[in-house]
Every structure is written in C-alpha cells, then in structure tokens.
N, C-alpha and C. Protein backbone atom coordinates (compact mmCIF):
# COMPACT_ATOMS: atom_id res chain seq x y z
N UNK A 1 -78.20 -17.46 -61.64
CA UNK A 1 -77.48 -18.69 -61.86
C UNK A 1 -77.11 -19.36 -60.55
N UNK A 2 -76.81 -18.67 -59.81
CA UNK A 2 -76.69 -19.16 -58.37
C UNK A 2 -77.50 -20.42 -57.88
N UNK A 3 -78.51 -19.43 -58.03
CA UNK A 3 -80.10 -20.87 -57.86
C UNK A 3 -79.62 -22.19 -58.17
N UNK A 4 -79.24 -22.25 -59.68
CA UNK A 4 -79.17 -23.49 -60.59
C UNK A 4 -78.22 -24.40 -59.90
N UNK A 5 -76.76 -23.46 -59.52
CA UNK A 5 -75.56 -24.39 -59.43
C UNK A 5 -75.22 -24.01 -57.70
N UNK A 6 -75.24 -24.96 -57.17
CA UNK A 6 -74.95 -25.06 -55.76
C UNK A 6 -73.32 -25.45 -54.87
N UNK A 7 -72.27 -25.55 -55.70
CA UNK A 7 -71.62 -26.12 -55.36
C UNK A 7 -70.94 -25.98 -53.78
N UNK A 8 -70.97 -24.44 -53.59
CA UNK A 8 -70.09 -23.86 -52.68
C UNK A 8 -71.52 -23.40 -51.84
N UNK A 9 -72.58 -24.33 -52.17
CA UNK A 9 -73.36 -23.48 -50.95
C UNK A 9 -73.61 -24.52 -49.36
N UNK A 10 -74.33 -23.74 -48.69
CA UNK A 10 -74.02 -24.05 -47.69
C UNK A 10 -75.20 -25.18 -47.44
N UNK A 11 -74.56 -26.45 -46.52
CA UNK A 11 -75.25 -27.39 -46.77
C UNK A 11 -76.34 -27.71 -45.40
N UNK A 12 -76.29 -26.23 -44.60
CA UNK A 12 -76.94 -27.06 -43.41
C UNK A 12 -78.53 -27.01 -43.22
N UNK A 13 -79.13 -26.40 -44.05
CA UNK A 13 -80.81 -26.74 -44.38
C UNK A 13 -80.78 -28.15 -44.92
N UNK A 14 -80.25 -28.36 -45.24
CA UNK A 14 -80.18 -29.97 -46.24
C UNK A 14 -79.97 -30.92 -45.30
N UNK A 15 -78.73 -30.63 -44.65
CA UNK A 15 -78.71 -31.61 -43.33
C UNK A 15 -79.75 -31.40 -42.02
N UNK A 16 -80.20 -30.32 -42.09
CA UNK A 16 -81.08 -30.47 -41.13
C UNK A 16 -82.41 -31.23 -41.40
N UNK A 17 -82.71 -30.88 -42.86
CA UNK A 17 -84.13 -31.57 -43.48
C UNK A 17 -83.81 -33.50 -43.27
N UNK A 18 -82.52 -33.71 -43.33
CA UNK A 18 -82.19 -35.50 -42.92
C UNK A 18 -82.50 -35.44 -41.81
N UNK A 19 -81.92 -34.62 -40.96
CA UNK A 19 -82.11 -35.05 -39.27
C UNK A 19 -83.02 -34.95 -39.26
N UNK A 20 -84.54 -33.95 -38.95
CA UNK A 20 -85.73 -34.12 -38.71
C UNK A 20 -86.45 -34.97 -39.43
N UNK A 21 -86.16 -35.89 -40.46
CA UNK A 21 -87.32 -36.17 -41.18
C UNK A 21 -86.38 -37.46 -40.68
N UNK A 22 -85.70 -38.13 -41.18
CA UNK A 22 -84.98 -39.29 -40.05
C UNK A 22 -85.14 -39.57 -38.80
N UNK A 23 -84.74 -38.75 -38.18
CA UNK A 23 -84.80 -38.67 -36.88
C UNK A 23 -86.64 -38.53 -36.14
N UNK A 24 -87.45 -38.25 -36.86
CA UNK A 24 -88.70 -38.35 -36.49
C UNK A 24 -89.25 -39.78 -37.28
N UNK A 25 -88.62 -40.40 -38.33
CA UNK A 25 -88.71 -41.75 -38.02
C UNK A 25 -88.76 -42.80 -36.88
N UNK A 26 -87.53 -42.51 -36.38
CA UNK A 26 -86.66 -43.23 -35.56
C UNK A 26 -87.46 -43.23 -34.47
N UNK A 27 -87.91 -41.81 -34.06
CA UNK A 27 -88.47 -41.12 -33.03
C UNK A 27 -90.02 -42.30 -33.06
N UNK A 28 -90.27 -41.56 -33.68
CA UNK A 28 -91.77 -41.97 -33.63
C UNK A 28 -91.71 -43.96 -33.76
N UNK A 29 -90.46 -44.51 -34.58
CA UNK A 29 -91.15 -45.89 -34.66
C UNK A 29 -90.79 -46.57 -33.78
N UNK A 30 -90.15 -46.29 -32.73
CA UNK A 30 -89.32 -46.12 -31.28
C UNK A 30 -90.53 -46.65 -30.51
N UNK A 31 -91.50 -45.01 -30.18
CA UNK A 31 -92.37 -45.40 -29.68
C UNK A 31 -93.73 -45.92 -29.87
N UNK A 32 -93.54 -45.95 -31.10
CA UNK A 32 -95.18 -47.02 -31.34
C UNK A 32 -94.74 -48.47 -31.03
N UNK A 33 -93.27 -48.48 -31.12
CA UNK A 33 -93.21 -50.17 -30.50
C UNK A 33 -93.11 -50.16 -28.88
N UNK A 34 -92.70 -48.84 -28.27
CA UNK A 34 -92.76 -49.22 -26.44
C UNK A 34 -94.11 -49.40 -26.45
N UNK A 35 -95.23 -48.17 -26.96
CA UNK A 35 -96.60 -48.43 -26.80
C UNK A 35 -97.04 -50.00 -26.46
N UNK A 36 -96.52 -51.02 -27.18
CA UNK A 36 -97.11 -52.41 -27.79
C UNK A 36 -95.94 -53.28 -27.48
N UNK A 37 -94.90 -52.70 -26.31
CA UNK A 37 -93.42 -53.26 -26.51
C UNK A 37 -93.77 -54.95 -26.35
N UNK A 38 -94.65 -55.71 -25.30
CA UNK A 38 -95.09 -57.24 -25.18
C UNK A 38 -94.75 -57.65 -26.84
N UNK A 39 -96.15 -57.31 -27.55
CA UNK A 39 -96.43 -57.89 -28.53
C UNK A 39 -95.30 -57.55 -29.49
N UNK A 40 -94.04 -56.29 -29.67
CA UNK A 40 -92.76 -56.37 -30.66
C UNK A 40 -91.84 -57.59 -29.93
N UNK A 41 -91.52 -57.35 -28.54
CA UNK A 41 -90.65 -58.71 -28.18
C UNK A 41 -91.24 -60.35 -28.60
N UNK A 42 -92.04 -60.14 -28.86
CA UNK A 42 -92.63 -61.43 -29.25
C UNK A 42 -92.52 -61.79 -31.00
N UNK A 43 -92.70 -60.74 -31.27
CA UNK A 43 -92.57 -60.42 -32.78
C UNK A 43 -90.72 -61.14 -33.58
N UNK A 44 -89.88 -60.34 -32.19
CA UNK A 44 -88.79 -60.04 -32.43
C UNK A 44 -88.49 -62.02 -32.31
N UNK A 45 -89.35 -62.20 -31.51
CA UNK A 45 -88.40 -63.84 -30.65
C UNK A 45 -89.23 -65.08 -32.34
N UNK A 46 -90.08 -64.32 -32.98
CA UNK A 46 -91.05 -65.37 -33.87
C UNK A 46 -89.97 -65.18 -34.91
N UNK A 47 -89.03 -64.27 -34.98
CA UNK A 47 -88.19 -64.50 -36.21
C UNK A 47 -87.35 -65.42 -36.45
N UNK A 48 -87.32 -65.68 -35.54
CA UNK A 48 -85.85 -67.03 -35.26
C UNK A 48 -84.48 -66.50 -35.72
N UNK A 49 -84.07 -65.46 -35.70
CA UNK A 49 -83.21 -64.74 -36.33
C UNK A 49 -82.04 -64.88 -35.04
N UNK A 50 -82.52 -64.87 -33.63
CA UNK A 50 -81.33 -65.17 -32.84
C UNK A 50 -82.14 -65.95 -31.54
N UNK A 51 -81.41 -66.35 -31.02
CA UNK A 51 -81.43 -66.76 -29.39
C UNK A 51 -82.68 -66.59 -29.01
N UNK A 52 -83.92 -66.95 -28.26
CA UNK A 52 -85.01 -66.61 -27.78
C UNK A 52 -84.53 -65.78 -26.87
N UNK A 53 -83.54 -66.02 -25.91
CA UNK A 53 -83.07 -64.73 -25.28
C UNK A 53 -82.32 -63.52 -25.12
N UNK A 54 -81.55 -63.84 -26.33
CA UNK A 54 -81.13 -62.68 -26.66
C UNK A 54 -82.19 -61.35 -27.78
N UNK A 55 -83.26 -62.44 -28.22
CA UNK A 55 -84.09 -61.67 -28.88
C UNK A 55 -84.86 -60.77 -27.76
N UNK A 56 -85.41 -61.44 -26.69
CA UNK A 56 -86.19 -61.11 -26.20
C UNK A 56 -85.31 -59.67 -25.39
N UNK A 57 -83.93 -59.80 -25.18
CA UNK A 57 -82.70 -58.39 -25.00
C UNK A 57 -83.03 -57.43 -25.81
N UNK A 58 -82.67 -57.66 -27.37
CA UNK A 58 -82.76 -57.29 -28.36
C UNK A 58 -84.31 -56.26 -28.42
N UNK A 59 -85.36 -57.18 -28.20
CA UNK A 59 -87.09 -56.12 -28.57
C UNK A 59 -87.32 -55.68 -27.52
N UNK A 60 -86.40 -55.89 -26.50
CA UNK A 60 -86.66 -55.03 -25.26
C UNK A 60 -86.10 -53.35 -25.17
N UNK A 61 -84.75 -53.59 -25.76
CA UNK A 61 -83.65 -52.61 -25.79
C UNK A 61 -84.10 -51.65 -26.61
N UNK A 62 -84.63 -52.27 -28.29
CA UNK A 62 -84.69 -51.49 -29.33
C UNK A 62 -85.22 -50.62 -29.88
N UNK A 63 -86.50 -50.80 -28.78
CA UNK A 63 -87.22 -49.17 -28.89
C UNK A 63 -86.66 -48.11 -27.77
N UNK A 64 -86.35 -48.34 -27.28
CA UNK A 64 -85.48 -47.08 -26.63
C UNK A 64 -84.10 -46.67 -26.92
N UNK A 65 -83.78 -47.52 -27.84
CA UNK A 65 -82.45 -46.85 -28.67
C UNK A 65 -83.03 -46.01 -29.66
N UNK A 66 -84.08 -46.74 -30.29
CA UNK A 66 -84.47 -45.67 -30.92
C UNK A 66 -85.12 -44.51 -30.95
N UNK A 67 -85.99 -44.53 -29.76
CA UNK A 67 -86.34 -42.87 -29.03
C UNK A 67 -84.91 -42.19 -29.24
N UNK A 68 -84.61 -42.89 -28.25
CA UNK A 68 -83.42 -41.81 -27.65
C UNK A 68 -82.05 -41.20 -28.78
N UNK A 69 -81.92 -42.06 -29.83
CA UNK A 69 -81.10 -41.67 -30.98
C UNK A 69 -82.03 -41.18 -31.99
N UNK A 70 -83.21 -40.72 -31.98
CA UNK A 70 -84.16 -40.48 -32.58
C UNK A 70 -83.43 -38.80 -32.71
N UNK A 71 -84.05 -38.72 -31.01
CA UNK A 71 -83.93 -37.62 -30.28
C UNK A 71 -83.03 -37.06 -30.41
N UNK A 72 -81.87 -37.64 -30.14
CA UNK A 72 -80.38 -37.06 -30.60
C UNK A 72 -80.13 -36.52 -31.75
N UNK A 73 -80.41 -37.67 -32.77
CA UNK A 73 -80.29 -37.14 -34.29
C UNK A 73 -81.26 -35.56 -34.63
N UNK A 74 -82.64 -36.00 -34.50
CA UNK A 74 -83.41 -34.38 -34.14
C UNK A 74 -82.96 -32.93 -34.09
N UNK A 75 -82.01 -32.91 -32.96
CA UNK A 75 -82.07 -32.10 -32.29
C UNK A 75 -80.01 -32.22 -32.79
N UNK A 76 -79.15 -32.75 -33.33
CA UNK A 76 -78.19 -32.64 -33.74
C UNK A 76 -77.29 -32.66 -32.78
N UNK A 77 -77.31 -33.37 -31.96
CA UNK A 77 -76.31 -33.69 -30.67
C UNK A 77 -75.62 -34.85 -30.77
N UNK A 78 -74.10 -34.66 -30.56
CA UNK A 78 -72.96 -36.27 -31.07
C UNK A 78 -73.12 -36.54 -32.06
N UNK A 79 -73.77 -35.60 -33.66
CA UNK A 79 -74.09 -36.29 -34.47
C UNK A 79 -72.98 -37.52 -35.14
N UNK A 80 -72.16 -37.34 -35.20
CA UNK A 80 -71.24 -38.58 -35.92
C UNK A 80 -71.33 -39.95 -35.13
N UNK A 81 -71.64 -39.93 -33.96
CA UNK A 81 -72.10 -40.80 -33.04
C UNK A 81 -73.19 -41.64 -32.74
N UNK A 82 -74.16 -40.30 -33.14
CA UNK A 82 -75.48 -40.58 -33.20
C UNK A 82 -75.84 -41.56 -34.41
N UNK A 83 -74.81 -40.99 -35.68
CA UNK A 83 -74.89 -41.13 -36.86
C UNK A 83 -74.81 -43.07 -37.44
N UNK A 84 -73.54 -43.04 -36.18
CA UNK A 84 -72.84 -44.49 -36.29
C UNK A 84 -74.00 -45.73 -35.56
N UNK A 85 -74.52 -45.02 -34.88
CA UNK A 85 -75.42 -45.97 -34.09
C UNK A 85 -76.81 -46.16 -34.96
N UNK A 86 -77.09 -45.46 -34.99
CA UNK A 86 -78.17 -45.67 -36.32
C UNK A 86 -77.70 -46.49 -37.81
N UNK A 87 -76.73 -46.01 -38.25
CA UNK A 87 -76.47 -46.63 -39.21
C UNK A 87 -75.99 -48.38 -38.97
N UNK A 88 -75.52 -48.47 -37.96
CA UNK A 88 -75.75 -50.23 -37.20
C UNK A 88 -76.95 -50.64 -37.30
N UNK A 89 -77.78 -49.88 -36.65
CA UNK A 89 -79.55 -50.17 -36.52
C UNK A 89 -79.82 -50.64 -37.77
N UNK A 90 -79.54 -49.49 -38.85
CA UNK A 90 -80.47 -49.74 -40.40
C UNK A 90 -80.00 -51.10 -40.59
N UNK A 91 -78.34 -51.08 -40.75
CA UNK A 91 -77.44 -52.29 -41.12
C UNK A 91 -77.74 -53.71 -40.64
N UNK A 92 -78.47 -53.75 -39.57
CA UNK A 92 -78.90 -54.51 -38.86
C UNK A 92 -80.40 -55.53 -39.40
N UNK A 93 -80.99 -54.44 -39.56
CA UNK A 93 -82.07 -54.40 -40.12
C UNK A 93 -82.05 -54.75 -41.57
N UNK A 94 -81.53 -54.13 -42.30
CA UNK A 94 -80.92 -55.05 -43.46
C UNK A 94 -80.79 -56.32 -44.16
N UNK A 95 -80.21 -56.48 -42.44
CA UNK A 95 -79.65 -57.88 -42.91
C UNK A 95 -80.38 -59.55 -41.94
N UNK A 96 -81.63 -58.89 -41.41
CA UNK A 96 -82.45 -59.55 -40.68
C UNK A 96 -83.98 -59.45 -41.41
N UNK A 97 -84.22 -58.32 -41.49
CA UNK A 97 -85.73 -58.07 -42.39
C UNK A 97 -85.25 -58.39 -43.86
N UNK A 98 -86.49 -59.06 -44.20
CA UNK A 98 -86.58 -59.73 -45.23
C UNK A 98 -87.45 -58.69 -46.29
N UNK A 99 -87.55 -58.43 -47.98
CA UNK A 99 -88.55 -57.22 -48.58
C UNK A 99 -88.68 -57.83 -49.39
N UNK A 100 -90.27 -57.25 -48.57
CA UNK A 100 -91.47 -57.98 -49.61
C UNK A 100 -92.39 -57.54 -50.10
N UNK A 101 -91.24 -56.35 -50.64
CA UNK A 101 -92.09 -55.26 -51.38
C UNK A 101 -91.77 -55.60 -52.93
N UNK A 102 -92.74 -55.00 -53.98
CA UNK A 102 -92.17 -55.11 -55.70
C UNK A 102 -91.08 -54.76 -56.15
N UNK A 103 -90.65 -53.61 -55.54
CA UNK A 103 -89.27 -52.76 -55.71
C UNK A 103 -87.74 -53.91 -55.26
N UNK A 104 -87.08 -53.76 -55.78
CA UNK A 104 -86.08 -54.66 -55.52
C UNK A 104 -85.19 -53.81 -54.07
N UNK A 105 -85.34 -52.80 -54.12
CA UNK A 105 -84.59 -52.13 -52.70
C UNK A 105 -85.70 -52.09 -51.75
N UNK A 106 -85.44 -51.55 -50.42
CA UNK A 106 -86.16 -51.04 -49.46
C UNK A 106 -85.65 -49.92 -48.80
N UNK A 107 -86.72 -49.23 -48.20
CA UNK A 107 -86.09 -47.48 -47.71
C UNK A 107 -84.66 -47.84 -46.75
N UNK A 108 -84.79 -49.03 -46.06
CA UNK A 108 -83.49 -49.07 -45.28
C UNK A 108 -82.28 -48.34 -45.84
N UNK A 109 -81.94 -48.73 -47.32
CA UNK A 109 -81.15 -48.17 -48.38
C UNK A 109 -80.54 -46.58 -48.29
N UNK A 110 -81.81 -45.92 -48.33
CA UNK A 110 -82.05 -44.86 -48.26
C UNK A 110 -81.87 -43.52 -47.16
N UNK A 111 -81.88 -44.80 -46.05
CA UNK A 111 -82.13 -44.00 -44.81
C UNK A 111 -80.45 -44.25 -44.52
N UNK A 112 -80.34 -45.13 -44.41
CA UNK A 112 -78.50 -45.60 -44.06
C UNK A 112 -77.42 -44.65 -44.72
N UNK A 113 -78.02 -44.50 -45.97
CA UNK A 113 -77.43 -43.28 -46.69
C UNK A 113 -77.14 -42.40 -46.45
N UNK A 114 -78.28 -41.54 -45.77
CA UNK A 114 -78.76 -40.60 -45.32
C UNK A 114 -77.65 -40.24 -43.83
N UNK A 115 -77.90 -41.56 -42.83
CA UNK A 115 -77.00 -41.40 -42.22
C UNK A 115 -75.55 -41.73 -41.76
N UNK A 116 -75.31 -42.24 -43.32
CA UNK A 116 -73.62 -42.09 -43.34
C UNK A 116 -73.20 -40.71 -43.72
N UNK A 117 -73.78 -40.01 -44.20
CA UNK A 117 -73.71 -38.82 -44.88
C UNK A 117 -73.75 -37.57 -43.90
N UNK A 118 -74.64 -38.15 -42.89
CA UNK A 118 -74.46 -37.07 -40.98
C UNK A 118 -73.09 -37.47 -40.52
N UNK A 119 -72.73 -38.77 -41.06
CA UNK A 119 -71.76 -39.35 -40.05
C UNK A 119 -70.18 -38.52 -40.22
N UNK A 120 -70.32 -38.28 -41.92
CA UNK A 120 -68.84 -37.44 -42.20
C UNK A 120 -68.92 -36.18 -42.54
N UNK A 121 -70.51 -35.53 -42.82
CA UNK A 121 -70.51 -34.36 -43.25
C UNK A 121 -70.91 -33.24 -41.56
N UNK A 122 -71.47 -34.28 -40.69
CA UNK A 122 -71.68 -33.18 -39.71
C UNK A 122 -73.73 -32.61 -39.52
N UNK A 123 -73.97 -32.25 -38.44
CA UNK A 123 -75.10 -31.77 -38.45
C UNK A 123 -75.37 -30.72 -38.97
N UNK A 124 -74.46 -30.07 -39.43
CA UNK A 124 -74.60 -28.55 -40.42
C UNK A 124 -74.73 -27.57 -39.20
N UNK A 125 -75.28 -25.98 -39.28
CA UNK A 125 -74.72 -25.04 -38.67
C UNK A 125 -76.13 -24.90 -37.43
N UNK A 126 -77.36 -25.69 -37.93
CA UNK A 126 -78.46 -25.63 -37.18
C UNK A 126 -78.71 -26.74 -36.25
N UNK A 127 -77.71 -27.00 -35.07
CA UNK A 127 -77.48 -28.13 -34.69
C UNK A 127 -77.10 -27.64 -33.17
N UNK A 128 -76.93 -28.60 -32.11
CA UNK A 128 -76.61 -28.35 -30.91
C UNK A 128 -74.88 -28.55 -31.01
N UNK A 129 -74.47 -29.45 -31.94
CA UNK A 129 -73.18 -29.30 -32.14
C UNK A 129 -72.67 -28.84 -32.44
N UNK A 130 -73.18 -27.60 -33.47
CA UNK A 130 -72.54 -26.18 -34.00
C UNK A 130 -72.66 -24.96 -32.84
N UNK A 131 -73.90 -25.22 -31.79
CA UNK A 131 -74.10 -24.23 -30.82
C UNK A 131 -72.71 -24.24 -29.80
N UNK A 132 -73.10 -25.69 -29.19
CA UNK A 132 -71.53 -25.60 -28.48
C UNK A 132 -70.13 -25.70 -28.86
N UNK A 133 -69.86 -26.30 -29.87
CA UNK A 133 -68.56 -25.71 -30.94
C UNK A 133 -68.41 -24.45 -30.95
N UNK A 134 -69.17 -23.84 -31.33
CA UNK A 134 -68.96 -22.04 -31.02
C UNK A 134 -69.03 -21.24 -29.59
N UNK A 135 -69.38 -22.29 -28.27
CA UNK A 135 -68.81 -21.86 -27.20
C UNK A 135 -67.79 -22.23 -26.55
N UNK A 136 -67.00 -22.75 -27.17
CA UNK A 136 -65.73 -22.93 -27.05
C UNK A 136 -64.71 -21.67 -26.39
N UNK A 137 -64.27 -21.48 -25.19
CA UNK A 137 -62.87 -20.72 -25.07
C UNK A 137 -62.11 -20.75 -25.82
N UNK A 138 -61.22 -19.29 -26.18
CA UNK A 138 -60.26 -19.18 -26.52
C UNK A 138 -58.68 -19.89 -26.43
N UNK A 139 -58.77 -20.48 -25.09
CA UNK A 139 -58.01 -21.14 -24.20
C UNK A 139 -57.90 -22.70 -24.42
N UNK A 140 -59.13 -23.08 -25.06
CA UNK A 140 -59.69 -24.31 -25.82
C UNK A 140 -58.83 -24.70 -27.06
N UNK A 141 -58.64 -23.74 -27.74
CA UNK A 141 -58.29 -23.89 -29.32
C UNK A 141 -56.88 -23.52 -28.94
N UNK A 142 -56.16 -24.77 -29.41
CA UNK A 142 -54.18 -24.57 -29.14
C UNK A 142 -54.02 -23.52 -29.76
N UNK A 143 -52.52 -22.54 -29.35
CA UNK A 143 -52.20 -21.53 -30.41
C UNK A 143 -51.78 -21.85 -31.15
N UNK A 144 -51.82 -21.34 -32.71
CA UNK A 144 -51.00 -20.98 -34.11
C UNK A 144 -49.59 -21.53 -34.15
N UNK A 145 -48.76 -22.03 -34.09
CA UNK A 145 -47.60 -21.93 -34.70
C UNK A 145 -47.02 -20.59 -35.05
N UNK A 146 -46.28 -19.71 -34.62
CA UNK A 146 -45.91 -18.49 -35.30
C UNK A 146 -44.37 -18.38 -36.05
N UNK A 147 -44.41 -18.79 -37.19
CA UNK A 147 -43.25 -18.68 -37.49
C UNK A 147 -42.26 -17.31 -38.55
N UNK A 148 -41.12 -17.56 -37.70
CA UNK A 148 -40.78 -16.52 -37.30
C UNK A 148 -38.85 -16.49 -38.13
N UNK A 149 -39.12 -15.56 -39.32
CA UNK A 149 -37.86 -16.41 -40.71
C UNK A 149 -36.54 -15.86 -39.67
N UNK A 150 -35.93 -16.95 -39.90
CA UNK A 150 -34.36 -17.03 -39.25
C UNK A 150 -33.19 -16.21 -39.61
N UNK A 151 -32.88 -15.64 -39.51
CA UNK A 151 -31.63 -14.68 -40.22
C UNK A 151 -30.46 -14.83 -39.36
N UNK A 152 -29.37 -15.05 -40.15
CA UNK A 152 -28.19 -15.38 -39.74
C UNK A 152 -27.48 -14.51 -39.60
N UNK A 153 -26.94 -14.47 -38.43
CA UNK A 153 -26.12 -13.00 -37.66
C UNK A 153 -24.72 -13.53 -37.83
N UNK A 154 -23.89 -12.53 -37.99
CA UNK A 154 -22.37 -13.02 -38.42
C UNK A 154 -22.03 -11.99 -37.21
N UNK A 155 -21.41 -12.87 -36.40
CA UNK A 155 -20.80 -11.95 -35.33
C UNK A 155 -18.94 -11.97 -36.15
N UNK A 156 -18.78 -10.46 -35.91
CA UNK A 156 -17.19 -10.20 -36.13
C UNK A 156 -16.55 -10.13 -34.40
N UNK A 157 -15.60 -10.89 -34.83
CA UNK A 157 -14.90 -10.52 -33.29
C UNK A 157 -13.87 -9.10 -33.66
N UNK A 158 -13.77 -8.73 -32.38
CA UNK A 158 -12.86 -7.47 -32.68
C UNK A 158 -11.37 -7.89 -32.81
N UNK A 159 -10.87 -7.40 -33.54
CA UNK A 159 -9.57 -7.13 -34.17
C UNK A 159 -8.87 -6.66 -32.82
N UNK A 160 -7.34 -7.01 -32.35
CA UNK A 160 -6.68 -7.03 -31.60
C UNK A 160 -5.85 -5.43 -32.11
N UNK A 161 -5.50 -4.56 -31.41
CA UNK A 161 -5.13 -3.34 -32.14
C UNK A 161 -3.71 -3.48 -32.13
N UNK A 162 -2.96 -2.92 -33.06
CA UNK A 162 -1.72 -3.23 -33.33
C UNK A 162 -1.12 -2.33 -33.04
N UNK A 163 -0.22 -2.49 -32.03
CA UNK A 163 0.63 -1.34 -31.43
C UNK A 163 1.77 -1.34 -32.24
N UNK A 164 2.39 -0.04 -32.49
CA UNK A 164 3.27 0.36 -33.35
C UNK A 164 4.83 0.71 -32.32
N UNK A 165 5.49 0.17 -32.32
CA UNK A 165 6.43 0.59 -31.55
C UNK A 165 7.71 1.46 -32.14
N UNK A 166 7.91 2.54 -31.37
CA UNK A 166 8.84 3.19 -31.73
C UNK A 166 10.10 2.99 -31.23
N UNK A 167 11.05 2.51 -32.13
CA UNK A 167 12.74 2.65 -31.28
C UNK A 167 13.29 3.95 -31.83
N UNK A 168 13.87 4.27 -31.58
CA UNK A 168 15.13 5.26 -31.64
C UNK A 168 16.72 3.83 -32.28
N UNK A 169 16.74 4.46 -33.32
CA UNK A 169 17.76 3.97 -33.90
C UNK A 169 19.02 4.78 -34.13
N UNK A 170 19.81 4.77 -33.52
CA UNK A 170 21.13 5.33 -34.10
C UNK A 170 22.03 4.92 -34.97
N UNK A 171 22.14 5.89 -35.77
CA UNK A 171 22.98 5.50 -37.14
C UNK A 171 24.18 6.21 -36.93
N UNK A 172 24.55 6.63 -36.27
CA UNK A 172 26.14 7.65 -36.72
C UNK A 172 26.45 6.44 -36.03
C-alpha cells in the first residue's frame, strides 16, 4: 500500500526530475540562441514589444541568463533564487509571446509551475543546497533555549532566641 499512497514520502527524486528536465531546457535553449545570438537579437527587436534598444539589451542578456540559471537550477544551487529568476523569465515570456498553438495553454504554464514549486518546496535532498546545508558547523546553528522550571525557595529567617531570665524573688 505504500506504493499507492505517498503522502509522507520523500519528495526529492521528484524535485530533482523538475530540476534536470527544466533546467536542461533552460540550459540547452540558452545556448542554441548564443549559437545564432545576431539573428535572436534581431528576432527580439522585430517584436516591437519594447525599445529597439532595450530589446537589443534584452536578446543580448537572455541567453546567458539562461545558461547560467539553467545551470544553477541543474545542479540545485540558490535554488529559491534560482527559482525566482526563472519564474520572471517564464512570466515574462507569458506575457510577450503570443500561442499559436490549438491548445488554449502553452508549456510556459507548466514550466512556471514547476518552478514556483522549487521556489517554496526546495531542491530536495539531491542538491548542492542540501550538500552544504549539511556542512554547516555546529557553531553555525544558535543554541536551544534550555528551559529550566522555576521553583520557589522560601527562605526562613532565623528566629531571634529568647533568653529566659532568671530573678531571684524574695517573698518573706
């Protein structure tokens, strides 16, 4: 039954199968546009989507963000970081590419998903961020709080001793 129901299992094959298969997106569509980077900046400036010069910023920049957060994501380094920057990219993309496909969505959807889901769940345990998280010093991690139950001490003061004095009384 285990098989069937997953709740409490552990999620970092799952997150790792996003990062590599994402992240070798990213990777790879990174550099098939430096390959040809002329003809994407040109691509980028025919959209009319911004500024001729800020486009031409824009298809210059954007394949090496995406190597390089490709790479990151990959290999599970800053993922929440990594996570946020990509998910701008998709968001970006979104809302500039036009689909003109039959399907009423496009993978952008899919992939953004994907990495909002690195962004709060973490690269899982097969990650460079789980490697150095666990080399952490002892000295690193604040101490505990130790608390410690209070008991109330009743101090007695000492009693003053009562001297008894003897007279001699005469009665005759």
């Amino acid at each position: 039954m285990r098989l069937l129901f997953k709740a409490r299992g552990d999620a970092s094959l799952g997150l790792l199968l996003i990062r590599l298969t994402l992240g070798g997106v990213f990777l790879f569509a990174g550099a098939s546009k430096l390959l040809h980077l002329e003809e994407f900046i040109k691509n980028v400036q025919s959209m009319g989507v911004m500024p001729q010069d800020l486009a031409f910023v824009f298809g210059f920049v954007l394949p090496f963000v995406e190597v390089f957060f490709g790479a990151l994501y990959i290999i599970g380094f800053f993922t929440p970081i990594t996570s946020f920057v990509l998910s701008a990219l998709l968001a970006s993309f979104l809302l500039t590419l036009k689909n003109d496909a039959e399907i009423p969505y496009t993978y952008n959807w899919v992939f953004l998903a994907c990495t909002i889901c690195t962004m709060f769940a973490g690269a899982g345990l097969i990650s460079f961020d789980a490697l150095l998280d666990r080399k952490k010093k002892p000295a690193d991690i604040p101490p505990q709080p130790v608390i410690i139950e209070e008991k109330k001490i009743q101090i007695i003061e000492p009693i003053e001793p009562v001297v008894v004095r003897e007279e001699k009384i005469d009665i005759h």
